[in-house]
PDB file of N, CA and C in Angstrom:
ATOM      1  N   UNK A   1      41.177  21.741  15.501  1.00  0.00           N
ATOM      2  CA  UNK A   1      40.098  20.829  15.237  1.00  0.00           C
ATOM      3  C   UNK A   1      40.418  19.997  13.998  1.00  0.00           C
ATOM      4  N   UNK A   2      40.315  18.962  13.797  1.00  0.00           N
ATOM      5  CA  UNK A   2      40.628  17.580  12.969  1.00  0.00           C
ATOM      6  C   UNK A   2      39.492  18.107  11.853  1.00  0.00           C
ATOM      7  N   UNK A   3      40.039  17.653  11.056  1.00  0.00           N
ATOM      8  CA  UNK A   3      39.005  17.949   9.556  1.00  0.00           C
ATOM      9  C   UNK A   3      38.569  16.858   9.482  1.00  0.00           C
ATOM     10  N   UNK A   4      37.235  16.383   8.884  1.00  0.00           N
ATOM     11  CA  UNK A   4      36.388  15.475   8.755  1.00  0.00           C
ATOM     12  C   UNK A   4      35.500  15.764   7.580  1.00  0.00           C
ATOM     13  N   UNK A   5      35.487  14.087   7.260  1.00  0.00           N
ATOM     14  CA  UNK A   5      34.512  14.249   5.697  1.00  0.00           C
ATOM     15  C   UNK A   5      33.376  13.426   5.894  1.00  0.00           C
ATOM     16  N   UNK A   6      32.147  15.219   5.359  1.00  0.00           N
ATOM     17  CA  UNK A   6      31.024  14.468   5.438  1.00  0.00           C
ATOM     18  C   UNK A   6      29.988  14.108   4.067  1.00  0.00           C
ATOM     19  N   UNK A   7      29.369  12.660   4.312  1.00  0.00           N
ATOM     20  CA  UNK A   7      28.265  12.602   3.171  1.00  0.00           C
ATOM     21  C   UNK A   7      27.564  14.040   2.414  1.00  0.00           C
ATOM     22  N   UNK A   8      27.549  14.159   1.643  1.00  0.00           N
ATOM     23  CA  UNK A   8      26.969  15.444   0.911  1.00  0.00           C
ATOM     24  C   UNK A   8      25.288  15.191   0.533  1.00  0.00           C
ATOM     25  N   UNK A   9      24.224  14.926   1.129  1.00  0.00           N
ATOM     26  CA  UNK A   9      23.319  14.526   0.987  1.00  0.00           C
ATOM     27  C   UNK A   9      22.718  15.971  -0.049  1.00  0.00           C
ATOM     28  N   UNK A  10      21.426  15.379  -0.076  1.00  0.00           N
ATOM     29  CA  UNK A  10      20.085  16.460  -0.728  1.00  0.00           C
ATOM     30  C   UNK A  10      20.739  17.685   0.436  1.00  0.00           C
ATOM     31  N   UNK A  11      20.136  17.795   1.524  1.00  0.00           N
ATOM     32  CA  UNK A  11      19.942  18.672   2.287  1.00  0.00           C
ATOM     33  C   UNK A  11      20.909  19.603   2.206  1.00  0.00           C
ATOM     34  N   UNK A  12      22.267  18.956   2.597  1.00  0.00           N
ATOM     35  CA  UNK A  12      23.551  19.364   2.787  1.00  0.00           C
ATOM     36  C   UNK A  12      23.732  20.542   1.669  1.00  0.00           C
ATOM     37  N   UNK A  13      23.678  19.511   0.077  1.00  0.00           N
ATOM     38  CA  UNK A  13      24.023  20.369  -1.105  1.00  0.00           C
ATOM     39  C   UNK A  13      23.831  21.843  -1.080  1.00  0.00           C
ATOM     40  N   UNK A  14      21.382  21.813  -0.734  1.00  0.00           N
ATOM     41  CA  UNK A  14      21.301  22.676  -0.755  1.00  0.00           C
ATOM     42  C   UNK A  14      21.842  23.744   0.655  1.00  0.00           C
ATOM     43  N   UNK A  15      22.220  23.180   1.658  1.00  0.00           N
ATOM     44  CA  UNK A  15      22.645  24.192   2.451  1.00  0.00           C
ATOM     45  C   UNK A  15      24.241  24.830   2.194  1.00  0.00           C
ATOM     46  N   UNK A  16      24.951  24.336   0.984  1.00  0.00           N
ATOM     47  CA  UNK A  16      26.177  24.330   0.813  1.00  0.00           C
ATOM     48  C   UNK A  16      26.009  25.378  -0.330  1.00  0.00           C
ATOM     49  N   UNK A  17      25.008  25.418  -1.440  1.00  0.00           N
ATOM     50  CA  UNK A  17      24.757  26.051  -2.726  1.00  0.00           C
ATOM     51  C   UNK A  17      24.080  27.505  -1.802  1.00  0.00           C
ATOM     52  N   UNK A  18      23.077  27.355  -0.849  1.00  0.00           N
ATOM     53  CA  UNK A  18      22.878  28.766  -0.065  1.00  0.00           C
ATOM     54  C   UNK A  18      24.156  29.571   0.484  1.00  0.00           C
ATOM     55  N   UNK A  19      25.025  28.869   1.307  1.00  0.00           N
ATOM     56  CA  UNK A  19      26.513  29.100   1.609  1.00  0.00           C
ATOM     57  C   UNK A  19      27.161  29.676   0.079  1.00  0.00           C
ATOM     58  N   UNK A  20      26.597  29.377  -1.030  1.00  0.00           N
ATOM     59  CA  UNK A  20      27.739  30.230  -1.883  1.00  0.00           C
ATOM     60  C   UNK A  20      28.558  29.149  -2.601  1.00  0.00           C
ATOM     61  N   UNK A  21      29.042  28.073  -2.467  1.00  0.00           N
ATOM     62  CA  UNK A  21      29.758  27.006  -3.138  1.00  0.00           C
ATOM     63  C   UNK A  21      29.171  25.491  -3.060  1.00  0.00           C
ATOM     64  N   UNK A  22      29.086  24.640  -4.109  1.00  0.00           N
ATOM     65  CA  UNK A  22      28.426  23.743  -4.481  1.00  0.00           C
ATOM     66  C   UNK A  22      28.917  22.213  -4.018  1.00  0.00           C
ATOM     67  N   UNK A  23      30.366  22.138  -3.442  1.00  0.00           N
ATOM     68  CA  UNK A  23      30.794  21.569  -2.505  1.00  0.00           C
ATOM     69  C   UNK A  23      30.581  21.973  -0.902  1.00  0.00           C
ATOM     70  N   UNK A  24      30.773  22.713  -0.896  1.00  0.00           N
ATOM     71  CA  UNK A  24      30.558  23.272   0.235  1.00  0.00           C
ATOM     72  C   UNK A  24      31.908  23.465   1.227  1.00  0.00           C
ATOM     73  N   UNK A  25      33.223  23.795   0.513  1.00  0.00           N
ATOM     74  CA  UNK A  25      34.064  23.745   1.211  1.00  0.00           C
ATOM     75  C   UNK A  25      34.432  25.064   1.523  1.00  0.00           C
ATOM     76  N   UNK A  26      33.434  26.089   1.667  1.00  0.00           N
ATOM     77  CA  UNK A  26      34.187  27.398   2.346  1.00  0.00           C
ATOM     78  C   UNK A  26      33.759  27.416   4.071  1.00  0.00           C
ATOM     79  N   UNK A  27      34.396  28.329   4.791  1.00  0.00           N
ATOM     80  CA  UNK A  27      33.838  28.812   5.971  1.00  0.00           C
ATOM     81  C   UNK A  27      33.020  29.289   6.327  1.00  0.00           C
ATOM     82  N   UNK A  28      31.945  29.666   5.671  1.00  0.00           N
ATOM     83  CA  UNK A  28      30.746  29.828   5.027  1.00  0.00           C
ATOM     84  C   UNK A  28      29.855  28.710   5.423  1.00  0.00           C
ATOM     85  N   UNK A  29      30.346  27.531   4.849  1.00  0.00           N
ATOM     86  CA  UNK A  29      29.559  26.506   4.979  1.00  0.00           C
ATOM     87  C   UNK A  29      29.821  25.695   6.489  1.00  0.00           C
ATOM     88  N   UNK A  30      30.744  25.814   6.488  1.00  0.00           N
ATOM     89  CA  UNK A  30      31.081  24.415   8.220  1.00  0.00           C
ATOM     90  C   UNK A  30      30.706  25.972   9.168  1.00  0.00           C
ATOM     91  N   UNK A  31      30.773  26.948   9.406  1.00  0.00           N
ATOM     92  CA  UNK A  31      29.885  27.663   9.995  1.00  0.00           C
ATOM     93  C   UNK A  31      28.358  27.602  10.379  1.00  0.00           C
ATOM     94  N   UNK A  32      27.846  27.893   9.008  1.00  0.00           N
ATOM     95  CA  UNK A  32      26.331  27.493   9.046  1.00  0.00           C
ATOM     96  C   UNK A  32      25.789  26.156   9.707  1.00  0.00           C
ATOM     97  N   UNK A  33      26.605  25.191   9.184  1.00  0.00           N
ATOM     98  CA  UNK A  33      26.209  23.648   9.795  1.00  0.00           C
ATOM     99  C   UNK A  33      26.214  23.829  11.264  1.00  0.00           C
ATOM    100  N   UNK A  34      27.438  24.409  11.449  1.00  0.00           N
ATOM    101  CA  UNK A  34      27.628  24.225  12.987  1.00  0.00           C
ATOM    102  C   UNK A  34      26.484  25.131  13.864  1.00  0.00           C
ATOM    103  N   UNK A  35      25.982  26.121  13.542  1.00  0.00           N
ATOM    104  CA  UNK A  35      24.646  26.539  13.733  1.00  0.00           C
ATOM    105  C   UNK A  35      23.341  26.610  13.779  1.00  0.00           C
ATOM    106  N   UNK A  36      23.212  25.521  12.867  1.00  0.00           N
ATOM    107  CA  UNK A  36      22.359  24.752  12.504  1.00  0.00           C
ATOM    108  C   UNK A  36      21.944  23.273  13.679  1.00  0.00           C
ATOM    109  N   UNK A  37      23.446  22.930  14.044  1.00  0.00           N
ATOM    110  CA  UNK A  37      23.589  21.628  14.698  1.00  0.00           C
ATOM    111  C   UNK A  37      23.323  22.078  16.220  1.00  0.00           C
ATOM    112  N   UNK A  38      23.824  23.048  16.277  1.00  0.00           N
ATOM    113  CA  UNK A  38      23.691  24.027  17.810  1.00  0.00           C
ATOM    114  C   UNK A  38      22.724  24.249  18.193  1.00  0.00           C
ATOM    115  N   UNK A  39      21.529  24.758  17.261  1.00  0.00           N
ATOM    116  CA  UNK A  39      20.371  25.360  17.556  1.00  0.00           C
ATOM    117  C   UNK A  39      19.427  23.811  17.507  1.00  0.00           C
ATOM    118  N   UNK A  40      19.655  23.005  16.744  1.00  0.00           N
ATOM    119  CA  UNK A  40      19.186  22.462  16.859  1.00  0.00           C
ATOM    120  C   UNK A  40      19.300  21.183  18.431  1.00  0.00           C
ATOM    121  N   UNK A  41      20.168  21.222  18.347  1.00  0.00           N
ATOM    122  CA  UNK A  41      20.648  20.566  20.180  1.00  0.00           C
ATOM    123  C   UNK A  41      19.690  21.421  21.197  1.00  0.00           C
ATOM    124  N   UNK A  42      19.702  22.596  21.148  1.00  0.00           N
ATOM    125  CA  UNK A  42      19.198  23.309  21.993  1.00  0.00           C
ATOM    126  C   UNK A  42      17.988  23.076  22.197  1.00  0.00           C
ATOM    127  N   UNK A  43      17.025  22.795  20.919  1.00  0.00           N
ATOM    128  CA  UNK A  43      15.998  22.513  20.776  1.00  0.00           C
ATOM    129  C   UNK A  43      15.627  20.805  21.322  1.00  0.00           C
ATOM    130  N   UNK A  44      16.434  20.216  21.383  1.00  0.00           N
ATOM    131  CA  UNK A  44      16.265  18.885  21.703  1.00  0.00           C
ATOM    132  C   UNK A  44      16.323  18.773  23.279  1.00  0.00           C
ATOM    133  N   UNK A  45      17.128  19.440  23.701  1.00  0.00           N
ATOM    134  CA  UNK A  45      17.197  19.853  25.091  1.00  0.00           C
ATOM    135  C   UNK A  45      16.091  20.375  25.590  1.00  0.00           C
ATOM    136  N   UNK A  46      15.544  21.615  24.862  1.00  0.00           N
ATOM    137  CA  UNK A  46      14.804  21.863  25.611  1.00  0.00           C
ATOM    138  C   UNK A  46      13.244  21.362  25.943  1.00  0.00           C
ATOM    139  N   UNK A  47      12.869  20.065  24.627  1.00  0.00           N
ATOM    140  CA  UNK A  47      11.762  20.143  24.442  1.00  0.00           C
ATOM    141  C   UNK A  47      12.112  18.172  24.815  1.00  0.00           C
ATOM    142  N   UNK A  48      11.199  17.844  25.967  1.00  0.00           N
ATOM    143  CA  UNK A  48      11.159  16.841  26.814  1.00  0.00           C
ATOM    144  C   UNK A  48      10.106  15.787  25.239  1.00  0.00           C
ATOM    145  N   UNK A  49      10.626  14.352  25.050  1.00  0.00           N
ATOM    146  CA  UNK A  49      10.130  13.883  24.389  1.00  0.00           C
ATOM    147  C   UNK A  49       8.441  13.384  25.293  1.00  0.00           C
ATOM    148  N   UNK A  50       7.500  12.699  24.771  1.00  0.00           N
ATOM    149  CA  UNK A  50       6.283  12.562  25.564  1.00  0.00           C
ATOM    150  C   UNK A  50       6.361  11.467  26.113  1.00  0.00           C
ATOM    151  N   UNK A  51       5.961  11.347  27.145  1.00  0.00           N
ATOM    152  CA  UNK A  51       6.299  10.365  27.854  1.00  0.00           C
ATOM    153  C   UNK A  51       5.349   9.197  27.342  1.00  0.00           C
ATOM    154  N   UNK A  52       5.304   8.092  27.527  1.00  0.00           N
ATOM    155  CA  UNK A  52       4.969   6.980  26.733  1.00  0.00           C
ATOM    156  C   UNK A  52       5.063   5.914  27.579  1.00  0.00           C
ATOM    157  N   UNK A  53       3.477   4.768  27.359  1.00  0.00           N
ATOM    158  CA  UNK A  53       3.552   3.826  27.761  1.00  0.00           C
ATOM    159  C   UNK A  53       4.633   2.740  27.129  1.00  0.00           C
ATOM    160  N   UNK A  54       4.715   1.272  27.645  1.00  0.00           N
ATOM    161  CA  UNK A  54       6.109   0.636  26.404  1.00  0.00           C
ATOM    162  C   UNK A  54       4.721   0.323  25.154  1.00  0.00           C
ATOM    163  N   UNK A  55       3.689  -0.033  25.691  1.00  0.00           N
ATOM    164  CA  UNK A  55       2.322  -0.235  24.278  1.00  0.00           C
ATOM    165  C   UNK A  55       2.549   0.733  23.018  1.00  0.00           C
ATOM    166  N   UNK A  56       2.767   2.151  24.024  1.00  0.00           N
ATOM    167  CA  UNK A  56       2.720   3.211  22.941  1.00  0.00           C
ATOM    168  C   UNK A  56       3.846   3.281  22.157  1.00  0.00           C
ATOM    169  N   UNK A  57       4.812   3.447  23.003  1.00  0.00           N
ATOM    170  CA  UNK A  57       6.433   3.597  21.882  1.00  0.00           C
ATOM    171  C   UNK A  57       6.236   2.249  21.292  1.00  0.00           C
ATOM    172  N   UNK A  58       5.678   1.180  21.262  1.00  0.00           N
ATOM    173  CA  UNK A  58       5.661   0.121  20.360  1.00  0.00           C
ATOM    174  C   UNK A  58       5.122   0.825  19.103  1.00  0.00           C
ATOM    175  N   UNK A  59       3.640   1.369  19.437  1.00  0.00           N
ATOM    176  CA  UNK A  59       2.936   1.507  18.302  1.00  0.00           C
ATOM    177  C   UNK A  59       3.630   2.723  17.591  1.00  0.00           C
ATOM    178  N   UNK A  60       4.313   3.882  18.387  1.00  0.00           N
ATOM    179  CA  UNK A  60       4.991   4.821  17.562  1.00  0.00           C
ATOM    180  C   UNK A  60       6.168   4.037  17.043  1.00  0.00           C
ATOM    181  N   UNK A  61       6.804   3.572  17.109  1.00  0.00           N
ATOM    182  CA  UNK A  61       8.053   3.175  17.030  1.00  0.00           C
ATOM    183  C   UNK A  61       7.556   2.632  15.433  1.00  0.00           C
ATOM    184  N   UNK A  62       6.693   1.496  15.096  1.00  0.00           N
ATOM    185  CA  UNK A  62       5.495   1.216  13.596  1.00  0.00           C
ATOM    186  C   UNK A  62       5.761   2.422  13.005  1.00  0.00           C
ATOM    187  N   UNK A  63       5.003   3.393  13.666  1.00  0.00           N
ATOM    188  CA  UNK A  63       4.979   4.577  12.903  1.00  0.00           C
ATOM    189  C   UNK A  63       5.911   5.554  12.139  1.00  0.00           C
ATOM    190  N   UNK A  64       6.992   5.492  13.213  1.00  0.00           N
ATOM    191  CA  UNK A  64       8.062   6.497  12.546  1.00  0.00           C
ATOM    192  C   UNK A  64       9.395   5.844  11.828  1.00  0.00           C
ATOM    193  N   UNK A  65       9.750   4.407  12.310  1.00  0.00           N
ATOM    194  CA  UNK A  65      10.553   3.590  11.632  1.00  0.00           C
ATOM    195  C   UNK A  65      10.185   2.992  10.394  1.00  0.00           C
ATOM    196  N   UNK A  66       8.376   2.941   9.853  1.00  0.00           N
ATOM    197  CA  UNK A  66       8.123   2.741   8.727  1.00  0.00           C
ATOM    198  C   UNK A  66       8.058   3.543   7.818  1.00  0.00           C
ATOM    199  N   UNK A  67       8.430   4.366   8.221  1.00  0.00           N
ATOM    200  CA  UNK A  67       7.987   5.949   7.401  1.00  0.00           C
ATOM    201  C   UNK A  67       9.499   7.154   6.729  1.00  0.00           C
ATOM    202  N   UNK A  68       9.183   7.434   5.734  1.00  0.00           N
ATOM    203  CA  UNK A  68      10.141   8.981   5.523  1.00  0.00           C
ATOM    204  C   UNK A  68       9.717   9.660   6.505  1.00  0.00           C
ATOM    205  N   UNK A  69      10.944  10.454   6.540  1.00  0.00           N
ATOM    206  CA  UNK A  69      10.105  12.010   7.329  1.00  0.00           C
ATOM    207  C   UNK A  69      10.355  12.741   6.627  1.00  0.00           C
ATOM    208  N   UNK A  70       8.844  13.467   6.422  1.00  0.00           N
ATOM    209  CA  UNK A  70       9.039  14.110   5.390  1.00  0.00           C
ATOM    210  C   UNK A  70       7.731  15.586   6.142  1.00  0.00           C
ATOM    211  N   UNK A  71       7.559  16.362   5.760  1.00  0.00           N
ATOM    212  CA  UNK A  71       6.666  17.564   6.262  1.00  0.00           C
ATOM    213  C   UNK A  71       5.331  16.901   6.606  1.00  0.00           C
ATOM    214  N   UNK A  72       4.965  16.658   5.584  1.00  0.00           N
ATOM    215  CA  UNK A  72       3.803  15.991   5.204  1.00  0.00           C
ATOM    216  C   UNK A  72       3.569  14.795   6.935  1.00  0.00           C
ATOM    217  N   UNK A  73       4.113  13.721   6.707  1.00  0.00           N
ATOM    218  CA  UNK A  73       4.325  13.028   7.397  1.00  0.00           C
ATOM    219  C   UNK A  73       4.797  13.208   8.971  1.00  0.00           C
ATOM    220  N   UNK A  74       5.193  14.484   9.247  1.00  0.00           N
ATOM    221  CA  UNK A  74       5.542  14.727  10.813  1.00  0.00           C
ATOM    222  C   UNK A  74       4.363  15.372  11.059  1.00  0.00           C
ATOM    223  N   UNK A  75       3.619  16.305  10.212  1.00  0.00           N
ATOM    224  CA  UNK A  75       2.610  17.275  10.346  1.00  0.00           C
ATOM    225  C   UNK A  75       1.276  16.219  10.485  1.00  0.00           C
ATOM    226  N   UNK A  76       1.447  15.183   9.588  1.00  0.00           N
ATOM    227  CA  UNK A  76       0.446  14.473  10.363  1.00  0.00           C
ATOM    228  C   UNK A  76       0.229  13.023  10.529  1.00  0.00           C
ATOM    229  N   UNK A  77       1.540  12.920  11.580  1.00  0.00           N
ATOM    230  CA  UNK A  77       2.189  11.710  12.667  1.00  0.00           C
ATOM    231  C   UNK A  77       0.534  11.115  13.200  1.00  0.00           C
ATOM    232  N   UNK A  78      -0.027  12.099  13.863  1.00  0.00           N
ATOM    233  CA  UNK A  78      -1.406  11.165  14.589  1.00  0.00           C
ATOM    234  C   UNK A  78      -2.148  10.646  13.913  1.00  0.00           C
ATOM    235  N   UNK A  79      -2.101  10.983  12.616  1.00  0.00           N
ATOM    236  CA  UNK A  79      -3.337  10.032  11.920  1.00  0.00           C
ATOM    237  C   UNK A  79      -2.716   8.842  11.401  1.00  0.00           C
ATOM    238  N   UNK A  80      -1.263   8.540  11.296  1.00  0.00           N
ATOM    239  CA  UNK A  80      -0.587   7.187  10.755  1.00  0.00           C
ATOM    240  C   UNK A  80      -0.887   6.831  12.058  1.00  0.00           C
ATOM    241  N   UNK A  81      -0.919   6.815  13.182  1.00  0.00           N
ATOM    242  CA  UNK A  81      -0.938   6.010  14.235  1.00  0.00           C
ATOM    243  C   UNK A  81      -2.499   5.277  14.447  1.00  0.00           C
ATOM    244  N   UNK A  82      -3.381   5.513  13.479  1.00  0.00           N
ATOM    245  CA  UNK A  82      -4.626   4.679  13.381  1.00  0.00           C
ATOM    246  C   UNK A  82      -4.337   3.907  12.169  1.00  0.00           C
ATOM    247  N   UNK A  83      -3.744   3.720  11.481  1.00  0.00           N
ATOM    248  CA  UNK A  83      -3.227   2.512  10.586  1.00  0.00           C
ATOM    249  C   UNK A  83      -2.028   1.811  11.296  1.00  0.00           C
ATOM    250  N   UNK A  84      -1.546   2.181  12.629  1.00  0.00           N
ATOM    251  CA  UNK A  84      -0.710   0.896  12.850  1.00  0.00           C
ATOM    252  C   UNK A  84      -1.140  -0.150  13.057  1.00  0.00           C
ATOM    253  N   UNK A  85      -0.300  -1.608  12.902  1.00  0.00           N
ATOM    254  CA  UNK A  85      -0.933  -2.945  13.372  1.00  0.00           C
ATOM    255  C   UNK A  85      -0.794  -2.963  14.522  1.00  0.00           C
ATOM    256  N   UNK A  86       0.126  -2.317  15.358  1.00  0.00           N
ATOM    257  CA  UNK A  86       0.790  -2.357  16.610  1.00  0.00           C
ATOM    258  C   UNK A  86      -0.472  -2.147  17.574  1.00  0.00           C
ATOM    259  N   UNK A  87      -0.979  -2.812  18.603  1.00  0.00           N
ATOM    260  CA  UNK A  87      -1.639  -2.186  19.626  1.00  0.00           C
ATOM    261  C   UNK A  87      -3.111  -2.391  19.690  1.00  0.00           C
ATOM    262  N   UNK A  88      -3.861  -2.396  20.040  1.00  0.00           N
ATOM    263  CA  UNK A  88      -5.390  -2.235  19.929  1.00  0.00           C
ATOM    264  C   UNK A  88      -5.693  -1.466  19.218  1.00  0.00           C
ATOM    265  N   UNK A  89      -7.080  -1.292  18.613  1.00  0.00           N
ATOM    266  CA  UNK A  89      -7.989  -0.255  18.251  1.00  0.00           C
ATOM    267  C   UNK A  89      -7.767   1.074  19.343  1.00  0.00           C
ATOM    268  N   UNK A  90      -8.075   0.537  20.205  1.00  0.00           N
ATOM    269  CA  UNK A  90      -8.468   1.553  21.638  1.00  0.00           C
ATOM    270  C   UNK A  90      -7.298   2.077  22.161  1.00  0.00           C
ATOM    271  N   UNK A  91      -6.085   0.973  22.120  1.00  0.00           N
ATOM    272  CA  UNK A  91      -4.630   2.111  22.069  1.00  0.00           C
ATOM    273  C   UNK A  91      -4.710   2.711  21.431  1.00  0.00           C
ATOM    274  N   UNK A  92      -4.550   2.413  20.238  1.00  0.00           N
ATOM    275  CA  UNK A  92      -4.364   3.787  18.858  1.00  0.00           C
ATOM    276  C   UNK A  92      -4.927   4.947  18.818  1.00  0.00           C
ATOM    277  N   UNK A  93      -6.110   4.495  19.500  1.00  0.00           N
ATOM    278  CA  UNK A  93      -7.051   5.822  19.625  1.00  0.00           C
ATOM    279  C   UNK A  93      -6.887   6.431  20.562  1.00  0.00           C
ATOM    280  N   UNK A  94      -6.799   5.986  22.016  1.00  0.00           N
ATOM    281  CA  UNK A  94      -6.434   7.253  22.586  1.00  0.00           C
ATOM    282  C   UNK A  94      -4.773   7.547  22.297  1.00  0.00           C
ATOM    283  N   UNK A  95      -3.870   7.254  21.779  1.00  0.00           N
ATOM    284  CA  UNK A  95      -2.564   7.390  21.378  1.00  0.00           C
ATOM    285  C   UNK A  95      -2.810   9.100  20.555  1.00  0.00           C
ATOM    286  N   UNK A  96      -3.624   8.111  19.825  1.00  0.00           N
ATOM    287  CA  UNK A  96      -4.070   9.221  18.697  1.00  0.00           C
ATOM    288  C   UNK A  96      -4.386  10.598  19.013  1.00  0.00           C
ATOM    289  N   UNK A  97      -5.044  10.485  20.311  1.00  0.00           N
ATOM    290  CA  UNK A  97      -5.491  11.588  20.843  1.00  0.00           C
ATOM    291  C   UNK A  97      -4.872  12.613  21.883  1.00  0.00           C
ATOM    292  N   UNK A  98      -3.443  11.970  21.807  1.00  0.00           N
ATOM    293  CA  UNK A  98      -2.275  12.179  22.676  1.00  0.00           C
ATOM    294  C   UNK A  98      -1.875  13.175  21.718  1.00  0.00           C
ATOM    295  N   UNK A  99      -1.382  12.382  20.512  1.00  0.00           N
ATOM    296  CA  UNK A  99      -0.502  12.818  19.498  1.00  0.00           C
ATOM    297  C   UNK A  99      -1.231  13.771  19.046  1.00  0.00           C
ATOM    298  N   UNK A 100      -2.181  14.082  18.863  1.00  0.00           N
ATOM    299  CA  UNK A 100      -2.656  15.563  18.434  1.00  0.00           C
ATOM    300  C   UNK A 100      -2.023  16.564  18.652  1.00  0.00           C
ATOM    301  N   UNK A 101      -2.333  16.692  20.148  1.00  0.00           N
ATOM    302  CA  UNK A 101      -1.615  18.049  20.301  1.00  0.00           C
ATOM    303  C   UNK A 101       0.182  18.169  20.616  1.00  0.00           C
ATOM    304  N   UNK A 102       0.815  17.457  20.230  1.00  0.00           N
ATOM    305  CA  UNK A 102       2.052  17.352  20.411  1.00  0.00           C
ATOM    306  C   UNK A 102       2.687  18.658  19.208  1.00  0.00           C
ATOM    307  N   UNK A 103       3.381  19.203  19.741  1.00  0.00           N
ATOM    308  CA  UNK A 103       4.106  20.460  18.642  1.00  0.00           C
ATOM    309  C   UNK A 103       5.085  19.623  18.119  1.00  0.00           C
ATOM    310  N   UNK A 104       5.772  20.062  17.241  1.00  0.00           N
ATOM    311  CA  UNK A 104       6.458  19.529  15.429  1.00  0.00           C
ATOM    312  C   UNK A 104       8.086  18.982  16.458  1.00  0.00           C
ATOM    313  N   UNK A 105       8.138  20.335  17.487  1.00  0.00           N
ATOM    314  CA  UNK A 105       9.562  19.584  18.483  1.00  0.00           C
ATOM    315  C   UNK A 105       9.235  18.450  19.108  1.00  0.00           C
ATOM    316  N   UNK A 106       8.075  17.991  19.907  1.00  0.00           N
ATOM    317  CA  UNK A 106       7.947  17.202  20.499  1.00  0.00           C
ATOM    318  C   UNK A 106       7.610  15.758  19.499  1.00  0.00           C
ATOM    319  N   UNK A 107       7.124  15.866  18.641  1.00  0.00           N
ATOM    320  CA  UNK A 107       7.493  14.862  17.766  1.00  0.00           C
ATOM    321  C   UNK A 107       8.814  14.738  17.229  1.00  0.00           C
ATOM    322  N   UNK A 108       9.359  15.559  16.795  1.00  0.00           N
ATOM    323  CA  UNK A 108      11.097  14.952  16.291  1.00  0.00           C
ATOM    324  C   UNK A 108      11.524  14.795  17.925  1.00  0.00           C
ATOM    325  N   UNK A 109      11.416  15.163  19.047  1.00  0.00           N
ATOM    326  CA  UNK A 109      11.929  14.544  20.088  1.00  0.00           C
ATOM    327  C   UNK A 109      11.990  13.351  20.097  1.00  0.00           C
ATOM    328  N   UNK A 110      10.389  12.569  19.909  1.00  0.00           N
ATOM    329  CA  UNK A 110      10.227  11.136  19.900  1.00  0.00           C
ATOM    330  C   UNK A 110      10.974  10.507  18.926  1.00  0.00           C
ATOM    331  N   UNK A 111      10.565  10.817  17.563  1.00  0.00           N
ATOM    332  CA  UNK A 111      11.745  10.486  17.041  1.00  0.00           C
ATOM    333  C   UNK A 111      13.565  10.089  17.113  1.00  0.00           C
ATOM    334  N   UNK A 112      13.653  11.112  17.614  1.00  0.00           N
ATOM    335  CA  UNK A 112      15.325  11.040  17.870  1.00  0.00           C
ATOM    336  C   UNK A 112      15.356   9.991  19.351  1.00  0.00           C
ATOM    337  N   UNK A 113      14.213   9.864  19.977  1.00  0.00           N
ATOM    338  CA  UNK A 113      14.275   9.130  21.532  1.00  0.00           C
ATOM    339  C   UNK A 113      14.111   7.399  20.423  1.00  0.00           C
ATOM    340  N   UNK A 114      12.998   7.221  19.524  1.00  0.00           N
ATOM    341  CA  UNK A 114      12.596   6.251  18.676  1.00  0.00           C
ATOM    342  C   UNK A 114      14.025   5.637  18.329  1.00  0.00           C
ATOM    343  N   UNK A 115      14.353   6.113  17.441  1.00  0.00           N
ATOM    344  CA  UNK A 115      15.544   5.942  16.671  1.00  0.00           C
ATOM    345  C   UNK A 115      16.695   5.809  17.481  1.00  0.00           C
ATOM    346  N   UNK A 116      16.825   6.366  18.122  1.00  0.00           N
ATOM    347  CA  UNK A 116      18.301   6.107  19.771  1.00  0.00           C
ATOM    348  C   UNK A 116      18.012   4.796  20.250  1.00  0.00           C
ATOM    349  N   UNK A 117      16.801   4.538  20.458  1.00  0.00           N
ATOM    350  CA  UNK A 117      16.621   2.929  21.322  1.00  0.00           C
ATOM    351  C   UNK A 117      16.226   2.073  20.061  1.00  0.00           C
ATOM    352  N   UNK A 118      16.156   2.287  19.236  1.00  0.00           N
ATOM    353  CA  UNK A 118      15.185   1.422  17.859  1.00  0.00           C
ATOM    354  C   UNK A 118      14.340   0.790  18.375  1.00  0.00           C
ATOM    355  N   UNK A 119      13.650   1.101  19.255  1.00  0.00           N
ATOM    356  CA  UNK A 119      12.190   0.700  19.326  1.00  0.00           C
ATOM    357  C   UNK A 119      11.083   0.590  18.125  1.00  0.00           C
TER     358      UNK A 119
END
């Protein structure tokens, strides 16, 4: 396997300083990632993004391309979707009422579906 160099972000560091070294160049560390990246695929696989009118991925698309993601902000995705400009009142709202019950996967689904098409 070809060695490759990656950005060392926030995240990374700290998953590199948990691994034990502050670069992150042990086996230790490209292990963990790769487990991390695995489980997380799995999870993308398994969890179907929501299906969506094109009105709606407009108005999500406002939502999650204007935004960090941050806890705060995925945990509560449905209520930014009544401050979008995108859409009617009456989209937003029943949007809104979509997005409620969506679990934390099915929102980073949309996301990663958001961000793939840049909608």
């Amino acid at each position: 396997m070809a060695r490759k160099q990656i950005w060392m972000n926030p995240p990374l560091e700290k998953l590199a300083e948990e691994c034990g070294k502050a670069k992150g160049r042990d086996g230790k560390f490209s292990t963990r990632l790769g487990d991390i990246v695995e489980r997380y695929d799995l999870i993308m696989r398994l969890t179907p993004a929501p299906e969506l009118s094109d009105n709606e991925l407009m108005i999500m698309g406002e939502v999650i391309l204007g935004s960090a993601l941050t806890t705060v902000s995925l945990k509560y995705m449905h209520e930014s979707i009544l401050d979008a400009a995108s859409g009617t009142a009456d989209e937003r709202q029943a949007l809104h009422g979509k997005a409620t019950s969506w679990s934390i996967a099915e929102r980073i689904a949309l996301i990663e579906v958001i961000e793939a098409t840049g909608n």
